[in-house]
N, C-alpha and C. Protein backbone atom coordinates (compact mmCIF):
# COMPACT_ATOMS: atom_id res chain seq x y z
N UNK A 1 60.91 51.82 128.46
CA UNK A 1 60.00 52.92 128.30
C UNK A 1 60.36 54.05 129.24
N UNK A 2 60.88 53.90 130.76
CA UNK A 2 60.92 54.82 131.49
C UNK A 2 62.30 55.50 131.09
N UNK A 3 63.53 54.89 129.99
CA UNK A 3 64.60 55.26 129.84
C UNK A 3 64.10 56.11 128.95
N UNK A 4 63.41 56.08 127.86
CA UNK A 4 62.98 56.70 126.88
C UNK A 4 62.18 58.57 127.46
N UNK A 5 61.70 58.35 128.59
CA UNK A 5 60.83 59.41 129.25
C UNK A 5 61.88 60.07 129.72
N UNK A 6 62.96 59.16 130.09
CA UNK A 6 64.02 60.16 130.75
C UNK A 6 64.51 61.37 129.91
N UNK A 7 64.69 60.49 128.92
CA UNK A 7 65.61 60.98 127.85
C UNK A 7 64.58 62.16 127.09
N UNK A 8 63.44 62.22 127.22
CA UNK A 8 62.36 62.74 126.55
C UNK A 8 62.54 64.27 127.51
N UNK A 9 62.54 63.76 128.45
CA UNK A 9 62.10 65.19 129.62
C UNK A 9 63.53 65.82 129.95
N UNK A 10 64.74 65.03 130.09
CA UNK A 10 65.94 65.87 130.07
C UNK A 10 66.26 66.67 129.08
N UNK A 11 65.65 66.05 127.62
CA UNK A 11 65.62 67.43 126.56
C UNK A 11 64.82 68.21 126.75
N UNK A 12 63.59 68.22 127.34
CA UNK A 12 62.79 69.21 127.32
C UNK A 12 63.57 70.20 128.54
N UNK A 13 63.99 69.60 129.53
CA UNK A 13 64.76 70.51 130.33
C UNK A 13 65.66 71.54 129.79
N UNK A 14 66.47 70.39 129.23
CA UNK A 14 67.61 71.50 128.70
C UNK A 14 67.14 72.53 127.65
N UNK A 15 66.26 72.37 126.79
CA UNK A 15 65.15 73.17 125.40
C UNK A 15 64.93 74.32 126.67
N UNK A 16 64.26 74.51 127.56
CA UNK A 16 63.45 75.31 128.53
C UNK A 16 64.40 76.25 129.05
N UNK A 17 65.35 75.51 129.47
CA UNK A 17 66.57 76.18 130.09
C UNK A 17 67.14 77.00 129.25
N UNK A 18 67.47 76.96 128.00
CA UNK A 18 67.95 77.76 127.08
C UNK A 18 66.94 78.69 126.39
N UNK A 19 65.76 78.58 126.75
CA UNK A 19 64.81 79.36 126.21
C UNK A 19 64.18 80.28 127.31
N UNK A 20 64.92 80.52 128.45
CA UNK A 20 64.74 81.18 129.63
C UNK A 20 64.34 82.69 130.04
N UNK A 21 64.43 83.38 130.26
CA UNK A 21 63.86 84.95 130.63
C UNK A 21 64.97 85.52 129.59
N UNK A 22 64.79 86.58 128.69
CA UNK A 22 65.88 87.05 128.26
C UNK A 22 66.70 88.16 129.22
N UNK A 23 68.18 88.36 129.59
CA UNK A 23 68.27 89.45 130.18
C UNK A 23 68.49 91.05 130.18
N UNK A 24 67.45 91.68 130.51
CA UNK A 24 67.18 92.91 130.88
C UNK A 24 68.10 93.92 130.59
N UNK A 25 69.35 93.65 130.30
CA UNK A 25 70.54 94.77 130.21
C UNK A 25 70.17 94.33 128.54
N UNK A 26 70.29 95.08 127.93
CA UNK A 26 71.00 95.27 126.18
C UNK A 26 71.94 95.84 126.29
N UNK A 27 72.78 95.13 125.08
CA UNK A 27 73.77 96.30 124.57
C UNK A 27 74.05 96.99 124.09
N UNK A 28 74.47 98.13 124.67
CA UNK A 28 74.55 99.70 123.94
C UNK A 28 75.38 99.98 123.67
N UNK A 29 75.97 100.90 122.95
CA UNK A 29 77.61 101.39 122.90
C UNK A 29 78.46 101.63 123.96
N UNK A 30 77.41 102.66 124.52
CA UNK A 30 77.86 102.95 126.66
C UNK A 30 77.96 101.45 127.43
N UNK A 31 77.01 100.70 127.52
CA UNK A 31 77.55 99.79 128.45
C UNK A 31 78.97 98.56 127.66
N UNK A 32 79.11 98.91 126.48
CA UNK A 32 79.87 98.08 126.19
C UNK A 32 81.63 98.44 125.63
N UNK A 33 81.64 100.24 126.29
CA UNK A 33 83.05 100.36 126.38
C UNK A 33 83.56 101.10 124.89
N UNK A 34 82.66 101.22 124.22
CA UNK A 34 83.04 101.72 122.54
C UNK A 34 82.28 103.36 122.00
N UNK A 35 82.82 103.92 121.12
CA UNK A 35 81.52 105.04 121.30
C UNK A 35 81.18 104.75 120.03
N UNK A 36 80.19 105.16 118.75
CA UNK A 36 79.64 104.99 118.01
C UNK A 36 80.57 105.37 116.75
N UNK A 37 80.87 104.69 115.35
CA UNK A 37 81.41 105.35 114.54
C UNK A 37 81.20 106.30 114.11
N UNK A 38 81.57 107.31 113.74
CA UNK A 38 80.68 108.70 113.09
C UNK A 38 79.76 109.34 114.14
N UNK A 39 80.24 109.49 115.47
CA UNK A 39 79.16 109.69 116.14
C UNK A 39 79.16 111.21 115.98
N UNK A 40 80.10 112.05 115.41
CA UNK A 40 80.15 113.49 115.47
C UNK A 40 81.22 113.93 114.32
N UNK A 41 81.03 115.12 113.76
CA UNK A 41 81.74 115.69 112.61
C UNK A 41 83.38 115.56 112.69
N UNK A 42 83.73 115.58 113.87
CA UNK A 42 85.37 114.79 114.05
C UNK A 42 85.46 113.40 113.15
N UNK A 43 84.51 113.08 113.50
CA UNK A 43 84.46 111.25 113.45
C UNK A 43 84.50 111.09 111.83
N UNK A 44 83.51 112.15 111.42
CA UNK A 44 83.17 111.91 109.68
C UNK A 44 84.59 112.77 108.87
N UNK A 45 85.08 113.76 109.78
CA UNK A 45 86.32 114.09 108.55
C UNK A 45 87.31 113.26 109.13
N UNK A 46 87.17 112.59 110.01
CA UNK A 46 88.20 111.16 110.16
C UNK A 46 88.00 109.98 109.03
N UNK A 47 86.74 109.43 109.27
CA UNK A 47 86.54 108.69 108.02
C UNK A 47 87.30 108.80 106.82
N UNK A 48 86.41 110.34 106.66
CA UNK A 48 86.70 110.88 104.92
C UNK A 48 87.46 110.60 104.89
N UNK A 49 88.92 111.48 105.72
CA UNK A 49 90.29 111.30 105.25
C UNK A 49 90.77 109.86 105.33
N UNK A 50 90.66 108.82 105.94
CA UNK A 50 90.86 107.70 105.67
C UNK A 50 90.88 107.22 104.41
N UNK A 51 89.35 107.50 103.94
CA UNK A 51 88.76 106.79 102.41
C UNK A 51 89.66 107.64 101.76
N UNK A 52 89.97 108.61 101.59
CA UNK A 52 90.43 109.50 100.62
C UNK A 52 92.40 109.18 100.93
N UNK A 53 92.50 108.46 101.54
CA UNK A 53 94.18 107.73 102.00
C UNK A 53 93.91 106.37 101.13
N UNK A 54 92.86 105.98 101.28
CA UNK A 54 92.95 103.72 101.26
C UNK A 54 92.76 104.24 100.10
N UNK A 55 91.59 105.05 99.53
CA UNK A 55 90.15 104.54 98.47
C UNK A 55 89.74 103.13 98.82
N UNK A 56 89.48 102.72 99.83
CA UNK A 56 88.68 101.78 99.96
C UNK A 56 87.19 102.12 99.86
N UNK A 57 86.32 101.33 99.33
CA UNK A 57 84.83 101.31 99.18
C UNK A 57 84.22 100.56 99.40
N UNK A 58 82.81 100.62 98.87
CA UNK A 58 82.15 99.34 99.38
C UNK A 58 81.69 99.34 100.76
N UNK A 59 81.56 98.36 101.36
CA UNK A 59 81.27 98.42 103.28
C UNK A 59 82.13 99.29 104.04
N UNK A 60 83.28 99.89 103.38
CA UNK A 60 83.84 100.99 104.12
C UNK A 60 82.76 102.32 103.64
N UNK A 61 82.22 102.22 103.14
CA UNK A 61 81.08 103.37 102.75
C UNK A 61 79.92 103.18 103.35
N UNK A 62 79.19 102.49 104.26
CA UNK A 62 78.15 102.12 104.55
C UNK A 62 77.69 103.02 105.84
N UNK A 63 76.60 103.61 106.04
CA UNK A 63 76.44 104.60 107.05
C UNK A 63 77.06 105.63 106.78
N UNK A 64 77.85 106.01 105.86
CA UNK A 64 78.06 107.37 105.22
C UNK A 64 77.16 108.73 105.17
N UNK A 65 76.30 108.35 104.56
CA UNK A 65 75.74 109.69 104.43
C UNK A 65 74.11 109.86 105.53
N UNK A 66 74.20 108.60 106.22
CA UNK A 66 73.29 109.27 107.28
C UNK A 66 74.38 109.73 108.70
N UNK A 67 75.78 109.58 108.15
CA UNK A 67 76.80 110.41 108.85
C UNK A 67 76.71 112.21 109.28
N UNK A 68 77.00 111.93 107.72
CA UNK A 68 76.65 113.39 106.91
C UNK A 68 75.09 114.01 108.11
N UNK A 69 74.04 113.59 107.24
CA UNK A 69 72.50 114.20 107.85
C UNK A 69 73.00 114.18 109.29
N UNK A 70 73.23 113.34 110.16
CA UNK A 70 73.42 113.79 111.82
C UNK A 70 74.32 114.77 111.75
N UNK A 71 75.70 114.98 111.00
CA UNK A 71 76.43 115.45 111.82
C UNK A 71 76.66 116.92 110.89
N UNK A 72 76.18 117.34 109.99
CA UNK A 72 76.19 118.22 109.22
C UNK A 72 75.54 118.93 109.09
N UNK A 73 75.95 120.29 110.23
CA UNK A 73 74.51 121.20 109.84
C UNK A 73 74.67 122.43 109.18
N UNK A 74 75.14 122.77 108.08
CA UNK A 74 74.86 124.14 107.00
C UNK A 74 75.10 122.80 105.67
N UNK A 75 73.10 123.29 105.63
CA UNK A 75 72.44 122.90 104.25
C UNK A 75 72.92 122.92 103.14
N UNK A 76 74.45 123.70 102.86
CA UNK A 76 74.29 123.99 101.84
C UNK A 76 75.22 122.65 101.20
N UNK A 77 76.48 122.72 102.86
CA UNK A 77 77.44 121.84 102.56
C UNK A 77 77.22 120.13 102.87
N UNK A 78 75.99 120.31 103.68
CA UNK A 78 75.38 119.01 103.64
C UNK A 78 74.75 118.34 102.46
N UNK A 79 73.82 119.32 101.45
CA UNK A 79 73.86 118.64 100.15
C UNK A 79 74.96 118.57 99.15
N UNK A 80 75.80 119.31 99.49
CA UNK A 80 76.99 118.94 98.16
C UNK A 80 77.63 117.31 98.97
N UNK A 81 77.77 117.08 100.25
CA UNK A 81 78.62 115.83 100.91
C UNK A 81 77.51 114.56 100.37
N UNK A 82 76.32 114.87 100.80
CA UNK A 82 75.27 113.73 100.52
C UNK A 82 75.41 113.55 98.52
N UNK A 83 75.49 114.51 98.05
CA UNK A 83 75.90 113.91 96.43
C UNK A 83 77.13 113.37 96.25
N UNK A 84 77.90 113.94 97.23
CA UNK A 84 79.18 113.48 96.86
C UNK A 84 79.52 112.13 97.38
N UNK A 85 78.90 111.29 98.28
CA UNK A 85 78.70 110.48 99.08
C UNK A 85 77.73 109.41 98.26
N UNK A 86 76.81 110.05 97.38
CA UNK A 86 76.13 109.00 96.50
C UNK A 86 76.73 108.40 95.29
N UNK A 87 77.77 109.23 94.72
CA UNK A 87 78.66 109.26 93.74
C UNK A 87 79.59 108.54 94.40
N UNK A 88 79.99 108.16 95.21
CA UNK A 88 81.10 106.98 95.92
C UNK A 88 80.54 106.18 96.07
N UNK A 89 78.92 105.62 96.43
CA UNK A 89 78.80 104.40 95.94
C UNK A 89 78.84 103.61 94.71
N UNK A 90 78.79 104.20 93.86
CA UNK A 90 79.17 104.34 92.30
C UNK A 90 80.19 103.79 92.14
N UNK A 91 81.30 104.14 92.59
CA UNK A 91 82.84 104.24 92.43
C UNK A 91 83.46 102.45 92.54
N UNK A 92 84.32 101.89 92.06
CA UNK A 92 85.03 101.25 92.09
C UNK A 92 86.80 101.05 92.27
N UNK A 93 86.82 102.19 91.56
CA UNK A 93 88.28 102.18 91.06
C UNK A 93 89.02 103.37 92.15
N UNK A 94 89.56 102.68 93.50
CA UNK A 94 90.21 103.53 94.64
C UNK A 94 90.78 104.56 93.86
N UNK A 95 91.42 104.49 92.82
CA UNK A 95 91.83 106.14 92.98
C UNK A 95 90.85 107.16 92.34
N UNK A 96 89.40 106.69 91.80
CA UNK A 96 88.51 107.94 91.97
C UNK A 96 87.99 107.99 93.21
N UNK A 97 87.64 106.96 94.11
CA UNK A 97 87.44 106.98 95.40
C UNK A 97 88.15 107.81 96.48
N UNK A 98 89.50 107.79 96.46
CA UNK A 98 90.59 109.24 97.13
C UNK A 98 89.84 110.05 96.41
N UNK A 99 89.98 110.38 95.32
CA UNK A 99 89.62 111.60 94.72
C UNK A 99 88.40 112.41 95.30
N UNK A 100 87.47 111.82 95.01
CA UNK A 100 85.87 111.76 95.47
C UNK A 100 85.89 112.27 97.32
N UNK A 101 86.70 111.29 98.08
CA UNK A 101 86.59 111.67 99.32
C UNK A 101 87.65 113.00 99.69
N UNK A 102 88.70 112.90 98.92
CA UNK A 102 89.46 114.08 99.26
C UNK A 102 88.99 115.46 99.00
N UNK A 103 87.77 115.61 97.87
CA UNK A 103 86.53 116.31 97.73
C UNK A 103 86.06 117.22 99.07
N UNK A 104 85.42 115.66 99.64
CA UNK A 104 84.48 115.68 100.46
C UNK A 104 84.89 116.44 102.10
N UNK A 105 86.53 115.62 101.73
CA UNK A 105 87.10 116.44 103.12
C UNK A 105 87.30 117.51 103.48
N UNK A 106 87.71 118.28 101.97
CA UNK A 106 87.77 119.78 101.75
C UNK A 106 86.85 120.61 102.43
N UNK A 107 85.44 120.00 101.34
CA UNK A 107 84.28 120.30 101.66
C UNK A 107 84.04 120.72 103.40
N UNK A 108 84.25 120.00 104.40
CA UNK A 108 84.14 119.52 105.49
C UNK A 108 84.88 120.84 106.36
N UNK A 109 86.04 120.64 105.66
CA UNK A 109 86.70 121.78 106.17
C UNK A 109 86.84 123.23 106.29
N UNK A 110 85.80 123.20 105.07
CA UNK A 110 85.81 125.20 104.85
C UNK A 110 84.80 125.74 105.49
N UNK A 111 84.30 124.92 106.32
CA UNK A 111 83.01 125.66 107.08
C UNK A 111 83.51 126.64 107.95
């Protein structure tokens, strides 16, 4: 019986121990050495031109167009990128995907 208690309370130890204070630091982009993808309009006609090189889609599209809204400010060219950006989730076939982003890069550029 007292082997059994042992064995009872060393799990509860170890359960306790791992369920301990959480610590106080999180991780952020800053403390962890990386800066954010898309964190600025460099970042998004980097992207673009990427997608518009691979046509890759899919999860390479993800955070796209709240890219766009942070980092895009004349309204006019921010709604043509955000349609053009909804129309690539659409897309399958990489070479309308280049197409679509090589669009977008243009776009990006004539400001």
């Amino acid at each position: 019986m007292h082997q059994n208690m042992r064995v009872i309370l060393a799990g509860c130890l170890i359960f306790l121990y791992g369920c301990g204070p959480n610590d106080p630091k999180i991780a952020t982009p800053d403390n962890q050495g990386f800066t954010p993808v898309n964190s600025s309009e460099a970042d998004l006609k980097a992207r673009l031109k990427n997608i518009s090189e691979t046509g890759d889609g899919g999860s390479a599209l993800m955070g796209l167009s709240e890219s766009i809204e942070a980092n895009v400010t004349n309204a006019e060219i921010k709604a043509a990128l955000l349609r053009d950006a909804h129309q690539l989730d659409t897309l399958s076939d990489p070479e309308k995907i280049k197409l679509v982003a090589k669009g977008m890069f243009e776009k990006l550029n004539t400001k």
